[in-house]
C-alpha atoms as a PDB file:
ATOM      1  CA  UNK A   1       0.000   0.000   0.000  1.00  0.00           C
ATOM      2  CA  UNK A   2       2.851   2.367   1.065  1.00  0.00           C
ATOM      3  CA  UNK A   3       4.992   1.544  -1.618  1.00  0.00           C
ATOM      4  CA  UNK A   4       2.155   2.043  -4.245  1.00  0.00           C
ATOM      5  CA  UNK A   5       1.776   5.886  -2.631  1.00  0.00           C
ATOM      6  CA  UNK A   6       5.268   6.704  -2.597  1.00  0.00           C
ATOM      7  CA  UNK A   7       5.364   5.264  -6.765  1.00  0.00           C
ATOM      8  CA  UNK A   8       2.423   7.827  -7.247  1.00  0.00           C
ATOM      9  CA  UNK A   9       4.062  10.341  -5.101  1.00  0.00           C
ATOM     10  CA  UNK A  10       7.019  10.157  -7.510  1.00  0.00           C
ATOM     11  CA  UNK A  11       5.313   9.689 -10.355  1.00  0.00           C
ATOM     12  CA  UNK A  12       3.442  12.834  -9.963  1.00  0.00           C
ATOM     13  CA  UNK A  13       6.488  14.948  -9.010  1.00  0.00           C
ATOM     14  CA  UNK A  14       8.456  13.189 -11.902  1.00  0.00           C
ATOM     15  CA  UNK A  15       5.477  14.503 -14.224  1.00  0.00           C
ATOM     16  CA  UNK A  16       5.798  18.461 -12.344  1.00  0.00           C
ATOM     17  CA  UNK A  17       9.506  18.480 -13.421  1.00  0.00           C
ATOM     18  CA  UNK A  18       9.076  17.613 -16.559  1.00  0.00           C
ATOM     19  CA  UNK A  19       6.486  20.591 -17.083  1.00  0.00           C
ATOM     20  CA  UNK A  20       9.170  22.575 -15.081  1.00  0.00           C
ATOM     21  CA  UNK A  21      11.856  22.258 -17.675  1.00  0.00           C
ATOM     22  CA  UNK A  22       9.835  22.185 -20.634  1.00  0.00           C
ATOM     23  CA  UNK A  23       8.004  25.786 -19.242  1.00  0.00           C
ATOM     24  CA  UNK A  24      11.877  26.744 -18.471  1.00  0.00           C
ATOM     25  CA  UNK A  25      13.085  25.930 -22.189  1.00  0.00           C
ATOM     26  CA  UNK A  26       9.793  27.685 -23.647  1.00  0.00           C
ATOM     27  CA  UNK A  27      10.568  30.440 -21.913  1.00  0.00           C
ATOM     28  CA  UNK A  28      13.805  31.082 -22.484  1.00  0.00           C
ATOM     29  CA  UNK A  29      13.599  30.185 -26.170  1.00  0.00           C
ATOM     30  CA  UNK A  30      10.603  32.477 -27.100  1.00  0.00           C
ATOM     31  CA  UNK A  31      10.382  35.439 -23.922  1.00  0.00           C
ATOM     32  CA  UNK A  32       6.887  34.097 -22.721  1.00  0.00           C
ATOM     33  CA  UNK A  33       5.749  33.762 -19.688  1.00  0.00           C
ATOM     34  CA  UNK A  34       6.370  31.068 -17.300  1.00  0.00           C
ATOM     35  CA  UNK A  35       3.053  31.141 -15.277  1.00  0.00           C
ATOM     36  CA  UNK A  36       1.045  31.292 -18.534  1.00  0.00           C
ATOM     37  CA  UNK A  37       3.187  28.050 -19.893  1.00  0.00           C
ATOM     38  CA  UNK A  38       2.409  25.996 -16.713  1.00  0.00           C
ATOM     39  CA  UNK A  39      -1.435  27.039 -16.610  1.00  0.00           C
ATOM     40  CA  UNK A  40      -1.719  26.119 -20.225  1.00  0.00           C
ATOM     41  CA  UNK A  41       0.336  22.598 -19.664  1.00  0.00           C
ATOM     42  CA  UNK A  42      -1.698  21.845 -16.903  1.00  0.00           C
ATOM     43  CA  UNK A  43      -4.651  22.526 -18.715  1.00  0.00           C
ATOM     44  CA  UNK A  44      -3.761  20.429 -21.159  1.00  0.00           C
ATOM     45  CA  UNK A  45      -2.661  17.515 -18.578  1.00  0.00           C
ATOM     46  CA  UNK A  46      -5.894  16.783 -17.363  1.00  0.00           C
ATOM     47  CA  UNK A  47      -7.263  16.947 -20.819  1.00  0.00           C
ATOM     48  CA  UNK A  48      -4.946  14.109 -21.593  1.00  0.00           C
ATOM     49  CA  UNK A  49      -5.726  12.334 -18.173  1.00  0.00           C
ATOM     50  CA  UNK A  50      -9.664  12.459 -18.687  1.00  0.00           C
ATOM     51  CA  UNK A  51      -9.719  11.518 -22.219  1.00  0.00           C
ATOM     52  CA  UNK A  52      -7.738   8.823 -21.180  1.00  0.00           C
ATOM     53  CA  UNK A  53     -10.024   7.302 -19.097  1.00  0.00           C
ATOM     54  CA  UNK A  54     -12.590   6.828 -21.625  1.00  0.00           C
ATOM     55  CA  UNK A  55     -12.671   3.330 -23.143  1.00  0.00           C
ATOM     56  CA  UNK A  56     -15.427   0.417 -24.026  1.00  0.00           C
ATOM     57  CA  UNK A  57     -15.924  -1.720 -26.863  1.00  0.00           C
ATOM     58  CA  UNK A  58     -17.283  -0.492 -30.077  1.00  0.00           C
ATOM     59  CA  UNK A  59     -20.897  -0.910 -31.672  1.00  0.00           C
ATOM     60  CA  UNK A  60     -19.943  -1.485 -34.743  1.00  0.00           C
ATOM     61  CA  UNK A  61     -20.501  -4.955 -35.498  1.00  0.00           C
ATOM     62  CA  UNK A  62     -23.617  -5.198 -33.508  1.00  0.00           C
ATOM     63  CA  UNK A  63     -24.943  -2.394 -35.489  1.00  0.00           C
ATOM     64  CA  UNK A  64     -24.450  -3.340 -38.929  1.00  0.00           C
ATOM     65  CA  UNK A  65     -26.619  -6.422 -37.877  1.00  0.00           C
ATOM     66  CA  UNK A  66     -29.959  -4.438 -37.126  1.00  0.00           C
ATOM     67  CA  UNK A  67     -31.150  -4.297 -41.020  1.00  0.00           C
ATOM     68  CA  UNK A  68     -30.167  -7.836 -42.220  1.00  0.00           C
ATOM     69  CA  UNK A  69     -31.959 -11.228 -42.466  1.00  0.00           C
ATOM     70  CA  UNK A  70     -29.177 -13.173 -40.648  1.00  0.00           C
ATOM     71  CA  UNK A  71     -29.148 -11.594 -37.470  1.00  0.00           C
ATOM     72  CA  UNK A  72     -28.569 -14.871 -35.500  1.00  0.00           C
ATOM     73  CA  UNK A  73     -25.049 -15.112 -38.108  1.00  0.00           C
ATOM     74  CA  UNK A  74     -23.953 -11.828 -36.703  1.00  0.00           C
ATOM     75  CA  UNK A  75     -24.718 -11.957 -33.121  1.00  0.00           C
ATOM     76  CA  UNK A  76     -23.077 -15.070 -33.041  1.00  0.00           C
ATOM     77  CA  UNK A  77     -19.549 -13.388 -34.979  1.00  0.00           C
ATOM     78  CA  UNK A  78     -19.990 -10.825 -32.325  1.00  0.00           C
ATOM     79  CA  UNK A  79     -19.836 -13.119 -29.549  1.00  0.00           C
ATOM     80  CA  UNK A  80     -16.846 -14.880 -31.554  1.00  0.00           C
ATOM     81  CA  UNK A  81     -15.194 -11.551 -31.682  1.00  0.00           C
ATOM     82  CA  UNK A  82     -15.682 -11.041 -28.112  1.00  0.00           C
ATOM     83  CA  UNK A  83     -14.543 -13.732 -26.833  1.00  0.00           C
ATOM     84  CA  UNK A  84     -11.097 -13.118 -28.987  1.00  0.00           C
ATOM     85  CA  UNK A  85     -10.760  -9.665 -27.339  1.00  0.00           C
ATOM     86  CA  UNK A  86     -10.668 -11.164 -23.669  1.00  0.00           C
ATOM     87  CA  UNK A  87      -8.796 -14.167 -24.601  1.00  0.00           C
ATOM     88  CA  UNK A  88      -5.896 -12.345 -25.970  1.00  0.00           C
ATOM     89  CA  UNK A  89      -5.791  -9.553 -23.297  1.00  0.00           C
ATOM     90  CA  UNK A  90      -5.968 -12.233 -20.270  1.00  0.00           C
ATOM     91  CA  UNK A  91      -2.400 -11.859 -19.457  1.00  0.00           C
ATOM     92  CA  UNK A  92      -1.158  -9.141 -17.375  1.00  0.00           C
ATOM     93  CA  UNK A  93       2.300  -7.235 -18.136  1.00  0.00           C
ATOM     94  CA  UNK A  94       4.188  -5.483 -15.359  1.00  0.00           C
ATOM     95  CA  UNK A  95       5.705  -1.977 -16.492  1.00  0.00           C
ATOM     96  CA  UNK A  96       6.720   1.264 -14.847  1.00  0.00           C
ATOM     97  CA  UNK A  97       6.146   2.800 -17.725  1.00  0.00           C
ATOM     98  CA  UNK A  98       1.999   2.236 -17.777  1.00  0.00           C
ATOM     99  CA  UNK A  99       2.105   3.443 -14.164  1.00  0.00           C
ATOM    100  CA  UNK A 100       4.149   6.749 -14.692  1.00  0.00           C
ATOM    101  CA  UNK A 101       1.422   7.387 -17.752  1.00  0.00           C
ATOM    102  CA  UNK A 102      -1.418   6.296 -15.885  1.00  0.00           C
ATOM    103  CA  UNK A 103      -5.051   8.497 -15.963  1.00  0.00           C
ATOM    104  CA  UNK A 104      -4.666   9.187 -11.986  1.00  0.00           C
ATOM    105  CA  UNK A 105      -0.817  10.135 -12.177  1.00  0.00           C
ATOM    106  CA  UNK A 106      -1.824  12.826 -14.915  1.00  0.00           C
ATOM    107  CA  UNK A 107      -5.123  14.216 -13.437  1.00  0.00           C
ATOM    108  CA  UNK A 108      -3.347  14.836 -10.301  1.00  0.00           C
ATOM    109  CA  UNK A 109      -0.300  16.353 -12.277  1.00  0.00           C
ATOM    110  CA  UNK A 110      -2.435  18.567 -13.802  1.00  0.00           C
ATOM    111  CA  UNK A 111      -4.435  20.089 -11.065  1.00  0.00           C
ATOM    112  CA  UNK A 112      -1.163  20.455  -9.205  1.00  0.00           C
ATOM    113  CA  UNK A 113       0.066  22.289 -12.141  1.00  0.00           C
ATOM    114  CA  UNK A 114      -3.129  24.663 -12.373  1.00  0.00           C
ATOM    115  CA  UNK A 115      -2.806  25.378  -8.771  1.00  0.00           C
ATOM    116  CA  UNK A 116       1.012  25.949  -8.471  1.00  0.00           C
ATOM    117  CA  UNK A 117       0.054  29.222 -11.517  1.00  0.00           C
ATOM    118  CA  UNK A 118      -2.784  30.178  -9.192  1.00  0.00           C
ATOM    119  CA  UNK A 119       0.172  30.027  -6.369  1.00  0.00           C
ATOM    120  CA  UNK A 120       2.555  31.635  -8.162  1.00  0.00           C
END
């Protein structure tokens, strides 16, 4: 439990210095302003992190069914299909890298982000 806190602790921060030096370089590349650079990538962090968290299967197959005569044929592909989708994404792969760009890591980031400009 601890351990999985202190990886999102990190993970968060290690997100904040990254939008750190990329403001930094922005700024001293083009003369703009640092507050307005980390508003904007904040901003733009949660927008990442939310759309992120959107995912489901598609309808596509089990609408193109509704206006023929074999209906039974294409509910039963469907259920084929399906059944290939959670067969080949059974297995479970252990990364740091699916952690450090997970939706929670870069919602958090973000808000941070947004309320270090308000700080600032």
């Amino acid at each position: 439990m601890y351990k999985k806190i202190l990886r999102l602790i990190i993970n968060i921060l290690g997100w904040i210095l990254i939008s750190f030096v990329l403001a930094g370089i922005l700024v001293s590349l083009k003369n703009l302003v640092f507050k307005d650079i980390i508003f904007i990538e904040g901003i733009f962090i949660i927008i990442i992190g939310l759309t992120s968290t959107i995912g489901g299967d598609t309808l596509g197959l089990s609408l193109q069914e509704l206006g023929n005569i074999n209906v039974q044929y294409m509910a039963n592909a469907n259920l084929e299909v399906s059944k290939m989708e959670k067969k080949k994404n059974n297995y479970q792969i252990k990364t740091t890298i699916k952690f450090f760009l997970s939706t929670t890591v870069l919602v958090i980031s973000g808000i941070i982000l947004v309320l270090i400009n308000f700080l600032l």
